[in-house]
N, C-alpha and C. Protein backbone atom coordinates (compact mmCIF):
# COMPACT_ATOMS: atom_id res chain seq x y z
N UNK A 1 -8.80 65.20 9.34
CA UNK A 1 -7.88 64.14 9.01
C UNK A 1 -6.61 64.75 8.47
N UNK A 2 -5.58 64.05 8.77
CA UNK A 2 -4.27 64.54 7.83
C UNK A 2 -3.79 63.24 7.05
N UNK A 3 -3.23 63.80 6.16
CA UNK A 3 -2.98 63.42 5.19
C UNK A 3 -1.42 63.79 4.18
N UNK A 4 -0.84 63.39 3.38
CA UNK A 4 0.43 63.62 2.49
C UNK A 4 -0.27 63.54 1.31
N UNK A 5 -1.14 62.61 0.99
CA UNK A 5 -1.54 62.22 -0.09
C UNK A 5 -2.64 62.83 -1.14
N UNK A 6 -1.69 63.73 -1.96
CA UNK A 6 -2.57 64.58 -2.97
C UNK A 6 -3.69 64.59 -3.65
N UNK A 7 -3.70 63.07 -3.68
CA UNK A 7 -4.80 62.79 -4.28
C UNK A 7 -6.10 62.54 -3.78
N UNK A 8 -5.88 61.80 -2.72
CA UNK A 8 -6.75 61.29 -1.49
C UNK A 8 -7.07 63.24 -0.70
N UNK A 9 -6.61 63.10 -0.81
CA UNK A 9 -7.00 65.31 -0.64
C UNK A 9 -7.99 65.67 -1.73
N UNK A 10 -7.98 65.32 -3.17
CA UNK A 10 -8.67 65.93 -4.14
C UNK A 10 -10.21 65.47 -3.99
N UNK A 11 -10.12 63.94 -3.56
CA UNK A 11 -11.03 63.02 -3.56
C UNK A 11 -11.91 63.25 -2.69
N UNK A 12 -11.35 64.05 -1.57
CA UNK A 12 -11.86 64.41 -0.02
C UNK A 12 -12.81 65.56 -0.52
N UNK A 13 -12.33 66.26 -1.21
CA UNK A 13 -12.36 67.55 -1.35
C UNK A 13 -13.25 67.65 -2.06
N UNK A 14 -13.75 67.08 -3.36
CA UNK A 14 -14.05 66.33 -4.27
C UNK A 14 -16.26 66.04 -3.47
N UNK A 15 -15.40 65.43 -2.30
CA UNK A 15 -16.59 64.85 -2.38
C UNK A 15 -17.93 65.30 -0.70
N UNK A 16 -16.75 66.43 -0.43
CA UNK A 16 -17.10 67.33 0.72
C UNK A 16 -17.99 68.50 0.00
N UNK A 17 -17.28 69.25 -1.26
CA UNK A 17 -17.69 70.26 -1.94
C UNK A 17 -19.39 69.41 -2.83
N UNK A 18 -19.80 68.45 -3.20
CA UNK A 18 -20.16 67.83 -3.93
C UNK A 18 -21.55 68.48 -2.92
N UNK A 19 -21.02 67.40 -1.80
CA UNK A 19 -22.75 67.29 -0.60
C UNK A 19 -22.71 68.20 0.48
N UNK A 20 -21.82 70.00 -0.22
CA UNK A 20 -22.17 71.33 0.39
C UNK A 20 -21.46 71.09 2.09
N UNK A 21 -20.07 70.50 2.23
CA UNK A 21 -19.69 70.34 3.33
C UNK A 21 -18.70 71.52 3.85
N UNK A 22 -18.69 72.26 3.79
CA UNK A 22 -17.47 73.45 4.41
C UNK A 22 -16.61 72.66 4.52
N UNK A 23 -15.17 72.99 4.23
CA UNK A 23 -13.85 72.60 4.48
C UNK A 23 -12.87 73.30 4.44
N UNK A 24 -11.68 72.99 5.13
CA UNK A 24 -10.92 74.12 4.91
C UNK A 24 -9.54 72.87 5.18
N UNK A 25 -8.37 73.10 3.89
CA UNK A 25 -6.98 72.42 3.74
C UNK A 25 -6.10 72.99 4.39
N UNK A 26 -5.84 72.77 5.72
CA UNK A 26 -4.88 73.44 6.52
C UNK A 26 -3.47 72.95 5.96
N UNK A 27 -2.59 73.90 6.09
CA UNK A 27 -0.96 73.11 5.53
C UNK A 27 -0.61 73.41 4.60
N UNK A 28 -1.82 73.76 3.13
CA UNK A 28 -1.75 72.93 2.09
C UNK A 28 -0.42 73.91 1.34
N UNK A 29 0.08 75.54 2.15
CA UNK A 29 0.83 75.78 1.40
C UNK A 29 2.52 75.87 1.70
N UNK A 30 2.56 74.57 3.16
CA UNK A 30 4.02 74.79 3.77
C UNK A 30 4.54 73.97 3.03
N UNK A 31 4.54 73.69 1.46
CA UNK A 31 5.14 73.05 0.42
C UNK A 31 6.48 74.24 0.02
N UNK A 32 6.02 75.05 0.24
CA UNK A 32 7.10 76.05 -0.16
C UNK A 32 8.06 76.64 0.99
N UNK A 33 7.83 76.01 2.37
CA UNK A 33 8.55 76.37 3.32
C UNK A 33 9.69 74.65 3.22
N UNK A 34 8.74 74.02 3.47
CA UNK A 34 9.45 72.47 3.78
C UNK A 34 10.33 72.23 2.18
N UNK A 35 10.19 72.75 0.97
CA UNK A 35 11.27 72.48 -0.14
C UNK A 35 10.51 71.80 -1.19
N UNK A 36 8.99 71.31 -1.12
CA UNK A 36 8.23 70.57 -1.67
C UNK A 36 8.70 68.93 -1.30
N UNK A 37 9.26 68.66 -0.80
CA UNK A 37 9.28 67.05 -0.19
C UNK A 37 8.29 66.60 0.39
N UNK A 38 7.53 67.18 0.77
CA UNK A 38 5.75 66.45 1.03
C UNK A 38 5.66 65.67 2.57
N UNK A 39 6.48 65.99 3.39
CA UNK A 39 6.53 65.16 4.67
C UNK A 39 5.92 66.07 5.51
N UNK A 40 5.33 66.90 5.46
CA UNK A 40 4.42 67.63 6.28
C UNK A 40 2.86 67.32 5.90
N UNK A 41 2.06 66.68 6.47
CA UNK A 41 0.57 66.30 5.81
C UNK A 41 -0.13 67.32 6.50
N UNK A 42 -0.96 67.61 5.18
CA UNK A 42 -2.44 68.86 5.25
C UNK A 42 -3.52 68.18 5.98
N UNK A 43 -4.14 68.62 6.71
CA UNK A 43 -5.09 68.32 7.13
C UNK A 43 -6.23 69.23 7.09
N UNK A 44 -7.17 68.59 6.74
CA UNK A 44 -8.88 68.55 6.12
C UNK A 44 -9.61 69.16 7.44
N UNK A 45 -10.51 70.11 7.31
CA UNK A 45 -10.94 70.44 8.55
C UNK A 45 -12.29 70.83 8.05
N UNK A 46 -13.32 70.63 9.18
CA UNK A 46 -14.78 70.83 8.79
C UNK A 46 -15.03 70.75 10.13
N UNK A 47 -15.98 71.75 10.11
CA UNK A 47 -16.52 72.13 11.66
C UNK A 47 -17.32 71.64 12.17
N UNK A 48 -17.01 71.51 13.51
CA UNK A 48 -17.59 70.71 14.69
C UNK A 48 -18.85 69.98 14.27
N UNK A 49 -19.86 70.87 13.68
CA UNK A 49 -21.02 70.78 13.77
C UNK A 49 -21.31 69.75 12.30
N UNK A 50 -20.32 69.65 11.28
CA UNK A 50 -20.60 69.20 10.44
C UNK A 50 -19.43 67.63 10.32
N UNK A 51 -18.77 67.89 11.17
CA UNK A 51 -18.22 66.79 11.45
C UNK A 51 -18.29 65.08 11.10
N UNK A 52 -19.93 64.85 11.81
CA UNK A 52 -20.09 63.62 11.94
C UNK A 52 -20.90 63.59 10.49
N UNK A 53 -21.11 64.46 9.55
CA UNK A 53 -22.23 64.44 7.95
C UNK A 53 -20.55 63.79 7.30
N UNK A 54 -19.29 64.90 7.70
CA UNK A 54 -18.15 64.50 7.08
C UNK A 54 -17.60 63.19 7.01
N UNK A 55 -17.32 62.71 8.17
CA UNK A 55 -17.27 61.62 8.45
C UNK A 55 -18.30 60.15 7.77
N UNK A 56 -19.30 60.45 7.67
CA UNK A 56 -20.36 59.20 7.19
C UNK A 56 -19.83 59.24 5.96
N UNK A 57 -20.02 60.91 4.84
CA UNK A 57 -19.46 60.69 3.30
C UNK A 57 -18.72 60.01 3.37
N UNK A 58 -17.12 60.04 4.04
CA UNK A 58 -16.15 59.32 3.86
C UNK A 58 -16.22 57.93 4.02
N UNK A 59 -16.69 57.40 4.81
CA UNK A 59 -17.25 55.99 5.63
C UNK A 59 -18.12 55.42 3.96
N UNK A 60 -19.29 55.99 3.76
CA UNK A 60 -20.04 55.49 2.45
C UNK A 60 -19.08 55.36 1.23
N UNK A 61 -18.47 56.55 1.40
CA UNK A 61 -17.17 56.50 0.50
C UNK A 61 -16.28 55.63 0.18
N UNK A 62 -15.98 54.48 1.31
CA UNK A 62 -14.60 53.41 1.16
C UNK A 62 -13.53 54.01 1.63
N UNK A 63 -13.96 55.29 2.55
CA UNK A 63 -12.54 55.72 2.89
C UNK A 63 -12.31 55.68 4.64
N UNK A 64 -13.25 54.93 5.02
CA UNK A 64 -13.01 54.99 6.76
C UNK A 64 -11.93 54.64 7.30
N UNK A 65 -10.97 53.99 6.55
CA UNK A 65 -9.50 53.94 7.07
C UNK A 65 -8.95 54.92 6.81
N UNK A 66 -8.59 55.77 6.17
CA UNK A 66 -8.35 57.60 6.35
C UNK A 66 -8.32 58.02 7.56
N UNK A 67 -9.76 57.78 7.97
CA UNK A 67 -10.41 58.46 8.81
C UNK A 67 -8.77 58.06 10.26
N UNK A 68 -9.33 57.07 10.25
CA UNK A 68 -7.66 56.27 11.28
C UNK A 68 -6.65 56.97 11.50
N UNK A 69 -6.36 58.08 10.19
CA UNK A 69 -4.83 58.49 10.60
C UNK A 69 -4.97 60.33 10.71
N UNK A 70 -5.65 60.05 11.75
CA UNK A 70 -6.10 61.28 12.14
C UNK A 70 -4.98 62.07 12.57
């Protein structure tokens, strides 16, 4: 998923690390190329295979509209 939103990143992150999900924050450091204005969104990555475990957390989570702005 991508994302701008720092927080909704922590929460992700938060709750991937919790139920042992591999992840990896792509982007998270072209804050210092782009000036810190935040219009470049990080995107959340978890592999193939763990994908659809990722996906359900988020879904149980209240966050399946996230999921949308892929």
């Amino acid at each position: 998923m991508r994302t701008n939103d720092l927080v909704m990143i922590s929460v992700i992150e938060s709750l991937l690390t919790q139920e042992g999900v591999p992840y990896f924050v792509a982007d998270q450091h072209m804050s210092a190329v782009e000036g810190s204005l935040g219009f470049l969104p990080r995107r959340i990555m978890v592999d193939t295979e763990q994908s659809n475990r990722a996906r359900r957390l988020l879904q149980e989570a209240g966050l399946a509209a996230e999921l949308r702005h892929e």
